[in-house]
PDB file of N, CA and C in Angstrom:
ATOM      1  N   UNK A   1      -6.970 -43.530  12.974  1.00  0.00           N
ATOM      2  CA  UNK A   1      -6.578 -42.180  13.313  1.00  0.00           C
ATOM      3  C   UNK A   1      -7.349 -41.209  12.426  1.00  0.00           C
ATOM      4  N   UNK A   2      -7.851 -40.150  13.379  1.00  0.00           N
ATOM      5  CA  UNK A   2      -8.799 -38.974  12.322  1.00  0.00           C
ATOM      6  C   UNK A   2      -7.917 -38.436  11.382  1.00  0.00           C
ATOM      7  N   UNK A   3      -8.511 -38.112  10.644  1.00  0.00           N
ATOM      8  CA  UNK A   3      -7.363 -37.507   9.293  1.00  0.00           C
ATOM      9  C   UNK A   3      -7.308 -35.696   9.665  1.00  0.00           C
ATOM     10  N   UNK A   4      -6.125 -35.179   9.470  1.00  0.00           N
ATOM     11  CA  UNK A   4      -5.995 -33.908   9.951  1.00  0.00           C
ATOM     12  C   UNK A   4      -6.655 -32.772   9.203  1.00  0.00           C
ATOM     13  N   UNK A   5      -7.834 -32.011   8.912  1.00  0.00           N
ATOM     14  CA  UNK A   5      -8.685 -31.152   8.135  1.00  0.00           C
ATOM     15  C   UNK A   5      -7.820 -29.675   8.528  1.00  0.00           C
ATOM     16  N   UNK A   6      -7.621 -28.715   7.091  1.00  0.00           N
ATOM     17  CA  UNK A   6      -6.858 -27.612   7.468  1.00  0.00           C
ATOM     18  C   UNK A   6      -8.147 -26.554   7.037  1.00  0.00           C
ATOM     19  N   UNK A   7      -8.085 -25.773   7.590  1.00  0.00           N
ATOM     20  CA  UNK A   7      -9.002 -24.795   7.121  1.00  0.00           C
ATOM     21  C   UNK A   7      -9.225 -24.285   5.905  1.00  0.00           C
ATOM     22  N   UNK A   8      -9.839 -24.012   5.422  1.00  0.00           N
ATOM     23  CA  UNK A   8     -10.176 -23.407   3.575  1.00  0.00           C
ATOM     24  C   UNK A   8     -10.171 -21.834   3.501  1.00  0.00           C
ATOM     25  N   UNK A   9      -9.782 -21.492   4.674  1.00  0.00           N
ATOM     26  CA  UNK A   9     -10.022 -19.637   4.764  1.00  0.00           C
ATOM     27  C   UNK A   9      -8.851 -19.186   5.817  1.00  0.00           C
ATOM     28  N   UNK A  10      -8.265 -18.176   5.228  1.00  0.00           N
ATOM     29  CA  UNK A  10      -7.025 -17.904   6.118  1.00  0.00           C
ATOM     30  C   UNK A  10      -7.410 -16.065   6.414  1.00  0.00           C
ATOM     31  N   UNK A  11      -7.208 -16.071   7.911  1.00  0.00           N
ATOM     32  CA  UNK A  11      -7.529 -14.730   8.101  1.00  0.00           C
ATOM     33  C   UNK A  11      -6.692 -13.679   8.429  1.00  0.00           C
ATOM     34  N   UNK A  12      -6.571 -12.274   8.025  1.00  0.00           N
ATOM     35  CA  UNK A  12      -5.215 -12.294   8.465  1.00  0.00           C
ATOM     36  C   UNK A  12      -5.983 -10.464   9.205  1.00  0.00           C
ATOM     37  N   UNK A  13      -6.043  -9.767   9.944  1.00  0.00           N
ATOM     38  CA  UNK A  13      -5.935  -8.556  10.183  1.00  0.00           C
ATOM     39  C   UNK A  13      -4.994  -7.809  10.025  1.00  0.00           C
ATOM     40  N   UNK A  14      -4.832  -6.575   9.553  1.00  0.00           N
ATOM     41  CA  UNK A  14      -4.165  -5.791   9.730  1.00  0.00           C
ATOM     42  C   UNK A  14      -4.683  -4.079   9.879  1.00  0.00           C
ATOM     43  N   UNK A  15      -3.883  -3.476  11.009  1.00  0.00           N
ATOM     44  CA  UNK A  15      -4.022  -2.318  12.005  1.00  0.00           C
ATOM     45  C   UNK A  15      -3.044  -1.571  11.322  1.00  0.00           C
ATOM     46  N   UNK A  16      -3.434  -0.572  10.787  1.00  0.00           N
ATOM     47  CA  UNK A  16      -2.443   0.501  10.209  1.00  0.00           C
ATOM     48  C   UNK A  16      -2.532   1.639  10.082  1.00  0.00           C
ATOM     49  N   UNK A  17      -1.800   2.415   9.008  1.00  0.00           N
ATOM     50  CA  UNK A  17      -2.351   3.802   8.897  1.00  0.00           C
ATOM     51  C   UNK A  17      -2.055   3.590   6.738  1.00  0.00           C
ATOM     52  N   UNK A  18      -3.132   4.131   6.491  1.00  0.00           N
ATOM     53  CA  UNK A  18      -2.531   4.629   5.086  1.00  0.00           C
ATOM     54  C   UNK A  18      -1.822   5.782   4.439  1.00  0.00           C
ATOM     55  N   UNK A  19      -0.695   5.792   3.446  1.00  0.00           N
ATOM     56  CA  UNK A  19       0.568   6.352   3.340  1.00  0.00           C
ATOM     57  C   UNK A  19       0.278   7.597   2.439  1.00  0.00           C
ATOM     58  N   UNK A  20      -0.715   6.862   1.236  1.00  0.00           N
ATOM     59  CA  UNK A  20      -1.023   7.402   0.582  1.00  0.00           C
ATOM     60  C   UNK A  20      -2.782   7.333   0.249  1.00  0.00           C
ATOM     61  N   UNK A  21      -3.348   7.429  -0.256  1.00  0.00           N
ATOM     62  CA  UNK A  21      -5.073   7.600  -0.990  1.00  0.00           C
ATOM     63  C   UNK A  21      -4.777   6.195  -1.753  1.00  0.00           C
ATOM     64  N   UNK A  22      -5.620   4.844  -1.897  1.00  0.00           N
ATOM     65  CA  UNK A  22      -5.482   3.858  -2.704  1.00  0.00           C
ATOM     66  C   UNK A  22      -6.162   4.338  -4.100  1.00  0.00           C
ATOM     67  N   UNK A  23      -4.925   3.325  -4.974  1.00  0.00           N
ATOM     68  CA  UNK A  23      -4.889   3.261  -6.552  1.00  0.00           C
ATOM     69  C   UNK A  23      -5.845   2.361  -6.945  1.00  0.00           C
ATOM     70  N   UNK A  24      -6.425   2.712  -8.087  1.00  0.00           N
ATOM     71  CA  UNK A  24      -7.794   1.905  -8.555  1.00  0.00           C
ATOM     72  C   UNK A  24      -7.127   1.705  -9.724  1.00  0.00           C
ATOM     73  N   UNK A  25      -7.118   0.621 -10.506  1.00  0.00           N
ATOM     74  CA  UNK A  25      -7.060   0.116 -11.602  1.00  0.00           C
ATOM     75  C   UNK A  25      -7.920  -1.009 -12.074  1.00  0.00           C
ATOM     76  N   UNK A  26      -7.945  -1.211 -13.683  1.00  0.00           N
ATOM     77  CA  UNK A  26      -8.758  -2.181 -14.218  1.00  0.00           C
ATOM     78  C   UNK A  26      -7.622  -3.192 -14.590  1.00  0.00           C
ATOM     79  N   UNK A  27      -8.077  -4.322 -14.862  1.00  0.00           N
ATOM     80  CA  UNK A  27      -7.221  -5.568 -15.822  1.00  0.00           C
ATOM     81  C   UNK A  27      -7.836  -5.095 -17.307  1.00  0.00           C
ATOM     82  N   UNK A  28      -6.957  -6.174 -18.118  1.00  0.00           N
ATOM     83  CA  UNK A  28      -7.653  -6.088 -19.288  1.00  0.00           C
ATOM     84  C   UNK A  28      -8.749  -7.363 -19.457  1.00  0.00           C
ATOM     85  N   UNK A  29      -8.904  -7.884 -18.753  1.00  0.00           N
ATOM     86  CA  UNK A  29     -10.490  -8.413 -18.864  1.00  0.00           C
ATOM     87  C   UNK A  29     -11.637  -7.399 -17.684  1.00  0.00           C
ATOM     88  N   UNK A  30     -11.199  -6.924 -16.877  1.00  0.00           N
ATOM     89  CA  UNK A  30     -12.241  -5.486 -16.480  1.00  0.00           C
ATOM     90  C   UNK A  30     -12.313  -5.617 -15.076  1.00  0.00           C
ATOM     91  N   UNK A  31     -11.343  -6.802 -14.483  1.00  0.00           N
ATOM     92  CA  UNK A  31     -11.806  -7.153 -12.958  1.00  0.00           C
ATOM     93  C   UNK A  31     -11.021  -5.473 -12.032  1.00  0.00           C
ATOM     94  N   UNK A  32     -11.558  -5.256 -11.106  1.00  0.00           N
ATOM     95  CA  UNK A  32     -10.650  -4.001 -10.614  1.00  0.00           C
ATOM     96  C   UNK A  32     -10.125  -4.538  -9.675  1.00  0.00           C
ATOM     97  N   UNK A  33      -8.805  -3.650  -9.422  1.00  0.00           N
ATOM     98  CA  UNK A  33      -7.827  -4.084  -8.883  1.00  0.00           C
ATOM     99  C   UNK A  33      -7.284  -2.465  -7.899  1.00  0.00           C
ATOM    100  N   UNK A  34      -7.183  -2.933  -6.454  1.00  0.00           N
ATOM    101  CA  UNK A  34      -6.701  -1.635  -5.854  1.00  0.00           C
ATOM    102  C   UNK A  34      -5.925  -2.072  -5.003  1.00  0.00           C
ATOM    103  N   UNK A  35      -4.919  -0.693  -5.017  1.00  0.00           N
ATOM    104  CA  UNK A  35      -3.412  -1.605  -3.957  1.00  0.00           C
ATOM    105  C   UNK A  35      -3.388  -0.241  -2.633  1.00  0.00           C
ATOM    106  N   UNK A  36      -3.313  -0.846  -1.537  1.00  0.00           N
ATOM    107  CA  UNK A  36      -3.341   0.036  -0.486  1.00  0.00           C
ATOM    108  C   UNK A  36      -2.179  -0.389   0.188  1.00  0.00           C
ATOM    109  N   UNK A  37      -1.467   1.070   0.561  1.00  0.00           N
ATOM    110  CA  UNK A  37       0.019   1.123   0.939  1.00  0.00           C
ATOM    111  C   UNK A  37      -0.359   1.324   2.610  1.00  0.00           C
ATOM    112  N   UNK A  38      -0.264   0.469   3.553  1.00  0.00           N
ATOM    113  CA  UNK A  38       0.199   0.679   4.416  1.00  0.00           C
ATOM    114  C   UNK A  38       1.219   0.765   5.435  1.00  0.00           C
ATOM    115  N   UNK A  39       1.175   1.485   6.374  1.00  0.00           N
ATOM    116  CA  UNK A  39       2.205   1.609   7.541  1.00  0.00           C
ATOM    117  C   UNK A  39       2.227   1.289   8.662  1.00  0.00           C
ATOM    118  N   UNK A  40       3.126   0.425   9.487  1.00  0.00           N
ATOM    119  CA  UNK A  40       2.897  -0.233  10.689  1.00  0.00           C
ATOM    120  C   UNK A  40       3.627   0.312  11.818  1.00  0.00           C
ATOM    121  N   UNK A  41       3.957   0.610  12.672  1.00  0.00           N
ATOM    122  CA  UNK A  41       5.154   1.570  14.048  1.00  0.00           C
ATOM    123  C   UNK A  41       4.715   0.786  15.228  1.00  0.00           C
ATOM    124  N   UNK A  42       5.645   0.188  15.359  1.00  0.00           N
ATOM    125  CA  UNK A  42       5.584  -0.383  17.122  1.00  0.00           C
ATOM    126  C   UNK A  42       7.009   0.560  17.291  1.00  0.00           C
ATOM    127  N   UNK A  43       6.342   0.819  18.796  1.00  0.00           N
ATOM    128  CA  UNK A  43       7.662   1.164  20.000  1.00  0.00           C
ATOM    129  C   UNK A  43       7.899   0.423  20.922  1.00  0.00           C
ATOM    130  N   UNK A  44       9.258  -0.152  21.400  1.00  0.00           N
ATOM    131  CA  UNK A  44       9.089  -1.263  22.365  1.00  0.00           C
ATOM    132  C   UNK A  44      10.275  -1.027  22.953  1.00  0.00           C
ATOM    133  N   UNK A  45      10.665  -1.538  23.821  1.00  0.00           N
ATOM    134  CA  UNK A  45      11.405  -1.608  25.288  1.00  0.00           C
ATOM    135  C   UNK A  45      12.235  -2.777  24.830  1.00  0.00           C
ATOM    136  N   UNK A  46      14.037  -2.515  24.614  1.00  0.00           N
ATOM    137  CA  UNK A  46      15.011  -3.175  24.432  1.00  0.00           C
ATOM    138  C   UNK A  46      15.057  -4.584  25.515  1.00  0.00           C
ATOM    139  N   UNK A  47      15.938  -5.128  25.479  1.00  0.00           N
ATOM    140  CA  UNK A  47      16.465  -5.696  26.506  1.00  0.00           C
ATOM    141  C   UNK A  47      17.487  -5.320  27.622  1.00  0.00           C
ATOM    142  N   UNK A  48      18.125  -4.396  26.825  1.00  0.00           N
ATOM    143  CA  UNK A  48      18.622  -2.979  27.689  1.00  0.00           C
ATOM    144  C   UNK A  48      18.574  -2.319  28.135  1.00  0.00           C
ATOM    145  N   UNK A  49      16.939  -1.895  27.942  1.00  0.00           N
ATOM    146  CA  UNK A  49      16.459  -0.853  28.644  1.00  0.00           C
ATOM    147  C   UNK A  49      16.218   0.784  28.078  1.00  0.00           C
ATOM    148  N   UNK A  50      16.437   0.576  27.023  1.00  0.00           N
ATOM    149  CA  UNK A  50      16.113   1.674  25.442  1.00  0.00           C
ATOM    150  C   UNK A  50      14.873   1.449  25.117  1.00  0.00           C
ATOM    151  N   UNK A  51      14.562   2.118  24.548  1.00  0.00           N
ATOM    152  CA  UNK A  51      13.335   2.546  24.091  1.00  0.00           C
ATOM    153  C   UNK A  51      13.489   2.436  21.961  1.00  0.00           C
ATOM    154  N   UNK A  52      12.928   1.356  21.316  1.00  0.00           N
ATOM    155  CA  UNK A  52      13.820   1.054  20.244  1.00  0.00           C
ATOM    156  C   UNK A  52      11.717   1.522  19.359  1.00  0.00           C
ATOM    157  N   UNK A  53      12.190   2.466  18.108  1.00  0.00           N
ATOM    158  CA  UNK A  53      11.169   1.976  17.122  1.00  0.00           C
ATOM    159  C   UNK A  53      11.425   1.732  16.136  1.00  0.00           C
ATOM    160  N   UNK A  54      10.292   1.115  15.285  1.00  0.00           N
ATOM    161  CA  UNK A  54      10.256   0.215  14.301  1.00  0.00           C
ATOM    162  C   UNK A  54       9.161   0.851  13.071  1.00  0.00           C
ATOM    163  N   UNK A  55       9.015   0.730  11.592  1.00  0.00           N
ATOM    164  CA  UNK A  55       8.359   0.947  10.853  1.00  0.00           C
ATOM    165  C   UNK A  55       7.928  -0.319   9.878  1.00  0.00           C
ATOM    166  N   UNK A  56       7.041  -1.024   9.354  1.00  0.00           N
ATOM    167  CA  UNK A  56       7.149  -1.449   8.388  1.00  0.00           C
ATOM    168  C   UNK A  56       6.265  -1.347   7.687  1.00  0.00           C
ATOM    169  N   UNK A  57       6.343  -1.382   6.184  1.00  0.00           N
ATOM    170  CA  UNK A  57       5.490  -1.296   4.984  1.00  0.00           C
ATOM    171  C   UNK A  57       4.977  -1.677   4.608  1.00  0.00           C
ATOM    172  N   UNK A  58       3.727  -2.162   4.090  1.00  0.00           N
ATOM    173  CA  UNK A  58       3.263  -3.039   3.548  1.00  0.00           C
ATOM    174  C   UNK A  58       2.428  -2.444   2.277  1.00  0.00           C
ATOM    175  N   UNK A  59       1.961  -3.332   1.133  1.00  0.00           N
ATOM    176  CA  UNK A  59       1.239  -3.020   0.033  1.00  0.00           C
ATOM    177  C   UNK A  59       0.021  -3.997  -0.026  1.00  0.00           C
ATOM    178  N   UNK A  60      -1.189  -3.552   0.553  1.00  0.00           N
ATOM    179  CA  UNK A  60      -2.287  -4.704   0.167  1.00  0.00           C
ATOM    180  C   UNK A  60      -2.974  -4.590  -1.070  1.00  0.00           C
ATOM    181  N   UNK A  61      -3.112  -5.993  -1.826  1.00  0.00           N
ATOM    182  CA  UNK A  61      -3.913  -5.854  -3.236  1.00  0.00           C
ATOM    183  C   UNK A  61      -5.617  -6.540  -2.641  1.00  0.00           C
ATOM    184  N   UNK A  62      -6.540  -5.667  -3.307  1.00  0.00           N
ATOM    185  CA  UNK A  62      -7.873  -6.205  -3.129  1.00  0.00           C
ATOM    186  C   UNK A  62      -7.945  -6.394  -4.376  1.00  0.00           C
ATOM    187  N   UNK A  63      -8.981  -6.897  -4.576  1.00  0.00           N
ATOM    188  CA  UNK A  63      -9.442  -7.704  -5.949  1.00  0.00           C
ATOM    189  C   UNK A  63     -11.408  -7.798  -6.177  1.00  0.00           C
ATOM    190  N   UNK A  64     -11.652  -7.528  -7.590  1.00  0.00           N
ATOM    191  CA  UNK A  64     -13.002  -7.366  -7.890  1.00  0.00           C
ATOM    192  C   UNK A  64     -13.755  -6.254  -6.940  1.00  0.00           C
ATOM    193  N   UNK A  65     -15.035  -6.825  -6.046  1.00  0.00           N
ATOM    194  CA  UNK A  65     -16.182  -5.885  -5.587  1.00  0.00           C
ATOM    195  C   UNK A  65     -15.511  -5.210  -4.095  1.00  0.00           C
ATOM    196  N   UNK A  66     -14.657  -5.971  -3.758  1.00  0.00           N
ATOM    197  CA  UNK A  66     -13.682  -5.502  -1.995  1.00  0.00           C
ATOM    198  C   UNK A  66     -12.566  -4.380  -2.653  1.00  0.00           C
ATOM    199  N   UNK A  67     -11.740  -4.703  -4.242  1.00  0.00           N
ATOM    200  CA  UNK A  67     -11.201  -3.236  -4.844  1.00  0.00           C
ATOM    201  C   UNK A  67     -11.967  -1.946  -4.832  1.00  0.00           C
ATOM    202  N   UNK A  68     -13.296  -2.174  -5.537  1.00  0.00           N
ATOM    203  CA  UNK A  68     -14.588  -1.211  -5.816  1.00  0.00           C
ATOM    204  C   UNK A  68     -14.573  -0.333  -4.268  1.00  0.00           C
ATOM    205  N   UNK A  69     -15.031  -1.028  -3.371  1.00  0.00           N
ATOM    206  CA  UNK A  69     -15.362  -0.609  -2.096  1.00  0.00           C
ATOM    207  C   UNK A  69     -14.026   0.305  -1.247  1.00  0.00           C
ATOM    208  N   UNK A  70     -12.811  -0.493  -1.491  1.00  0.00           N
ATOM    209  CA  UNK A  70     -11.705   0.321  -1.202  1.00  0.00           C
ATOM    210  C   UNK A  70     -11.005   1.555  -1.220  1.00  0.00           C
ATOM    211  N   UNK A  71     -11.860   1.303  -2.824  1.00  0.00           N
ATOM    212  CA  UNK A  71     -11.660   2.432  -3.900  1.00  0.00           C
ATOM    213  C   UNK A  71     -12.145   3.655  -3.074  1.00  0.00           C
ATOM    214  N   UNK A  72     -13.663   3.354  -3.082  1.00  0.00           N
ATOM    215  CA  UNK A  72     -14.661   4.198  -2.629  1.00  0.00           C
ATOM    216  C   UNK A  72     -14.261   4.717  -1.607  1.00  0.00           C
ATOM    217  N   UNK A  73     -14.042   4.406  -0.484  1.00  0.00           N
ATOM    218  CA  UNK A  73     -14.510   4.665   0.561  1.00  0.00           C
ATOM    219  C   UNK A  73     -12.937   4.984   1.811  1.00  0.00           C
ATOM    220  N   UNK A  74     -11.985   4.451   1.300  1.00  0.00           N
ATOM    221  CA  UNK A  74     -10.733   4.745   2.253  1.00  0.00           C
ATOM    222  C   UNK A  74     -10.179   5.628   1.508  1.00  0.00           C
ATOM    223  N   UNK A  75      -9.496   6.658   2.477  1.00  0.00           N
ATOM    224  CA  UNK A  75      -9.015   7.618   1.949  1.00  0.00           C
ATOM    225  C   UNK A  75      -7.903   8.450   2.836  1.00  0.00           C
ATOM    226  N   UNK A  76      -6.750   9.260   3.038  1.00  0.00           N
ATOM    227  CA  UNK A  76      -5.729   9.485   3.749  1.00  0.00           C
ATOM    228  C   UNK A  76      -6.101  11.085   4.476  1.00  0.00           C
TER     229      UNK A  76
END
């Protein structure tokens, strides 16, 4: 039987809006670190027949040269 191989890279997208302007910070060994607050809104159709929405939050951390770039370049 082949042996089951899992992938080494997990991908994930995410479609949002940002809440605020992302935070740039250093570590104390110098790697940068930036956290981007996003926001998610679906509207969807009950089982009832309502019209129901939804919000959720999220906080993404980038790390090293993808923080740098984050830093740079997204903005609210």
């Amino acid at each position: 039987m082949a042996e089951l191989r899992l992938p080494e890279l997990n991908k994930v997208v995410l479609s949002g809006r940002l809440t605020r302007d992302p935070d740039r910070r250093y570590a104390q060994d110098g790697t940068a670190i930036t956290s981007l607050p996003l926001a998610f809104h679906r509207r969807y159709r009950t089982r009832e027949g309502t019209t129901a929405e939804h919000t959720w939050y999220v906080t993404v951390m980038c790390y090293q040269h993808l923080a740098e770039v984050c830093a740079q370049f997204l903005r609210t």
